[in-house]
Each structure stands twice: as C-alpha cells, then as structure tokens.
C-alpha atoms as a PDB file:
ATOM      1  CA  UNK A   1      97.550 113.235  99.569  1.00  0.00           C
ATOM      2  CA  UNK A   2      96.164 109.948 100.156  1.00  0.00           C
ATOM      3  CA  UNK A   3      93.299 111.063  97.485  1.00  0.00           C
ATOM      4  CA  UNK A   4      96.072 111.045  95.011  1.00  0.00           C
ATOM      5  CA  UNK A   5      97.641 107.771  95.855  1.00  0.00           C
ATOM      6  CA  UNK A   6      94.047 106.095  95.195  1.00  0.00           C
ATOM      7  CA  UNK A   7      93.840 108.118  92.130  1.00  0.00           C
ATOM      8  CA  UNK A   8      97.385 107.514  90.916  1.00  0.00           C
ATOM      9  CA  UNK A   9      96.425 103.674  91.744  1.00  0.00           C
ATOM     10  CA  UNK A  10      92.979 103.356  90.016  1.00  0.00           C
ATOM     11  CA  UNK A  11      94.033 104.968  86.802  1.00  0.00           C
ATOM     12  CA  UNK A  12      97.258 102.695  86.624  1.00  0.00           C
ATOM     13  CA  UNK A  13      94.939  99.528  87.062  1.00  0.00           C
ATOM     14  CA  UNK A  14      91.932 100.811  85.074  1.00  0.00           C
ATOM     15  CA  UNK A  15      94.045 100.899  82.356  1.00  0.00           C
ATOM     16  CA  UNK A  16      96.324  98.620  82.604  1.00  0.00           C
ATOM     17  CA  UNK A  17      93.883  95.463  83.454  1.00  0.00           C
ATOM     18  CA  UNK A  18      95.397  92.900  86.287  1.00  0.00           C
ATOM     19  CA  UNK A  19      98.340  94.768  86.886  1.00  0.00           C
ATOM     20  CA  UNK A  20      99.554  94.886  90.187  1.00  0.00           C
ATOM     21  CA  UNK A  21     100.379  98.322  91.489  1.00  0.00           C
ATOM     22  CA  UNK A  22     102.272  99.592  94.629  1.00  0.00           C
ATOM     23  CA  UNK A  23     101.932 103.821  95.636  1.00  0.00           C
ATOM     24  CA  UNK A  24     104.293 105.285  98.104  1.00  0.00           C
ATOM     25  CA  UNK A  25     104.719 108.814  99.316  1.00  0.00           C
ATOM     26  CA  UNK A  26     108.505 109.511  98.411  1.00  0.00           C
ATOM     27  CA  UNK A  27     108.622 112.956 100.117  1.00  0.00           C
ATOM     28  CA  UNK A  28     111.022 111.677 103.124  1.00  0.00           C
ATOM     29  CA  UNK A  29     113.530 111.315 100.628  1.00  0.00           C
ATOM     30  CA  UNK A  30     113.167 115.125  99.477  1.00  0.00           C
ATOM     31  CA  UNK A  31     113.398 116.631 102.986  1.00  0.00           C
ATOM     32  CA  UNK A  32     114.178 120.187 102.993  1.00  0.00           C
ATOM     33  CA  UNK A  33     113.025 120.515  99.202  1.00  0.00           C
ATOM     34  CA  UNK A  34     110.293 122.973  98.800  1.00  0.00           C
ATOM     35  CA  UNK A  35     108.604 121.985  95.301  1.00  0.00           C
ATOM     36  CA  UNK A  36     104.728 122.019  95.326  1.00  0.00           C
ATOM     37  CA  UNK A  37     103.489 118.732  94.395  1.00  0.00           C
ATOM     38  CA  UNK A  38     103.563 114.723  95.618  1.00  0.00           C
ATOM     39  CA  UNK A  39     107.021 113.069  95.680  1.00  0.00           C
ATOM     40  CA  UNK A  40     105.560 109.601  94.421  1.00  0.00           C
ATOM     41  CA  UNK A  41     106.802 105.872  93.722  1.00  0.00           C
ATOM     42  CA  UNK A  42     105.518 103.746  92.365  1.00  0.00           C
ATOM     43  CA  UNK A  43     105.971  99.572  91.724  1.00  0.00           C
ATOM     44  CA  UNK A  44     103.985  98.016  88.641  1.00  0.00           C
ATOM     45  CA  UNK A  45     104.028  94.856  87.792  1.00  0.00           C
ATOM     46  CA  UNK A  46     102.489  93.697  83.880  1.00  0.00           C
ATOM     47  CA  UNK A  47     102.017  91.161  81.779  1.00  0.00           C
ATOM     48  CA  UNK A  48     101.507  93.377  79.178  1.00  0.00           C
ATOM     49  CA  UNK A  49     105.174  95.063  79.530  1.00  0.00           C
ATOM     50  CA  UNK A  50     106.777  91.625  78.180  1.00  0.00           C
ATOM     51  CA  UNK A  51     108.626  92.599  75.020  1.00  0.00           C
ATOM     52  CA  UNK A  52     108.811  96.364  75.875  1.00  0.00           C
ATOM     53  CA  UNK A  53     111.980  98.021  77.141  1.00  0.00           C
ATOM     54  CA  UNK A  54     112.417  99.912  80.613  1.00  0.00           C
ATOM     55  CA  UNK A  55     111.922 103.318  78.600  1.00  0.00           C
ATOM     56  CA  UNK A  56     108.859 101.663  76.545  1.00  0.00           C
ATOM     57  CA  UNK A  57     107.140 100.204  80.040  1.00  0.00           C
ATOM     58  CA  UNK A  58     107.292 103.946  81.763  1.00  0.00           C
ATOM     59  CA  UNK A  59     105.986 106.098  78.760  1.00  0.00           C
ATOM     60  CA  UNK A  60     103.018 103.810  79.426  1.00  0.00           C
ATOM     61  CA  UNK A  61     103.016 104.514  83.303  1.00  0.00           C
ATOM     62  CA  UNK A  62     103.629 108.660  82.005  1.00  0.00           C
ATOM     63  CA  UNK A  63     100.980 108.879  79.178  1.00  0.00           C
ATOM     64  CA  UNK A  64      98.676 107.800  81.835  1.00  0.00           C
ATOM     65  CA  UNK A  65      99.525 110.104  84.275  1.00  0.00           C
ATOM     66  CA  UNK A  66     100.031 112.859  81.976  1.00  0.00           C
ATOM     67  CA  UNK A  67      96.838 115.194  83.894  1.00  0.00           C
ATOM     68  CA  UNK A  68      98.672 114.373  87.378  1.00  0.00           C
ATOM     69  CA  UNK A  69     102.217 114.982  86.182  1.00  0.00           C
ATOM     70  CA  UNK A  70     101.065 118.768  84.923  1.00  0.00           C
ATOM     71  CA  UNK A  71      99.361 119.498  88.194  1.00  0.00           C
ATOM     72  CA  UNK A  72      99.724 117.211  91.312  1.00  0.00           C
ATOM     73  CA  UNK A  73     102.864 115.126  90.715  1.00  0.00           C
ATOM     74  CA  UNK A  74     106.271 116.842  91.192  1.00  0.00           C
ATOM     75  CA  UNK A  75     108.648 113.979  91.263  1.00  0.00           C
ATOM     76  CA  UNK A  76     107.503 110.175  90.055  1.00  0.00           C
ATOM     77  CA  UNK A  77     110.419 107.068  90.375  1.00  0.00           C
ATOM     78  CA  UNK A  78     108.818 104.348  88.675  1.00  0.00           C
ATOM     79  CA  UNK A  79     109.666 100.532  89.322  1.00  0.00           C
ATOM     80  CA  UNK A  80     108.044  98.256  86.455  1.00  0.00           C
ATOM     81  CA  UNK A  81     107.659  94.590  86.262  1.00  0.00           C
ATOM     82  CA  UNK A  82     106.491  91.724  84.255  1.00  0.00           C
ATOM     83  CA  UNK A  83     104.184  89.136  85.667  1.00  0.00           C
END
C-alpha cells in the first residue's frame, strides 16, 4: 500500500513541478466496505491551479492518475490548493 502512496505522490509532483502534496490511507473511513482497491486522500497545494475552478484543479489531479484509478485506486477525495 505504502508503494502506492509513493507512487500516487511522485507522479502528482513530477508533473505538477513544486507542488506540495499530502497522501493518506482513507480506508478507516470505509470500514466494513469490501471494494478491492486503496481508499486514498489526498491534499495538493499549486501555484499552477490559480485561475482554475475546483472541478478544473481535480481533472488535473484525475488525468494524472488515470492508470491508478483503473486498477489500484477505488475511492480518491481530493483537497486542492493554491500556493
């Protein structure tokens, strides 16, 4: 799990250059819920998301999880920030 985390974290700040980002494992908060794949949150914060909306800021965070989100992510919650 923690692989993913690292994965989930290096992507978001390859990409996204001097971004600050935050990965937590959500799946307390889905006890009893049997669905394969991480429960993740996640806390961005980006210059680069000045002048974009809330809905704008997370397509960003989704196109570039897109591979995880098919296979390894079951449920993302997604906090985003400006600088």
């Amino acid at each position: 799990m923690m692989e993913l985390f690292e994965k989930i974290k290096t992507k978001i700040e390859s990409t996204l250059c001097d971004s600050f980002v935050e990965v937590r494992n959500e799946r307390s908060q889905h006890v009893g819920h049997s669905a394969g794949g991480a429960h993740v949150g996640i806390k961005v914060i980006y210059e680069g998301f000045k002048d974009k909306t809330i809905v704008e800021q997370h397509q960003m965070i989704y196109r570039i999880l897109k591979d995880e989100m098919k296979t390894e992510i079951h449920s993302l919650q997604i906090e985003t920030k400006v600088n």
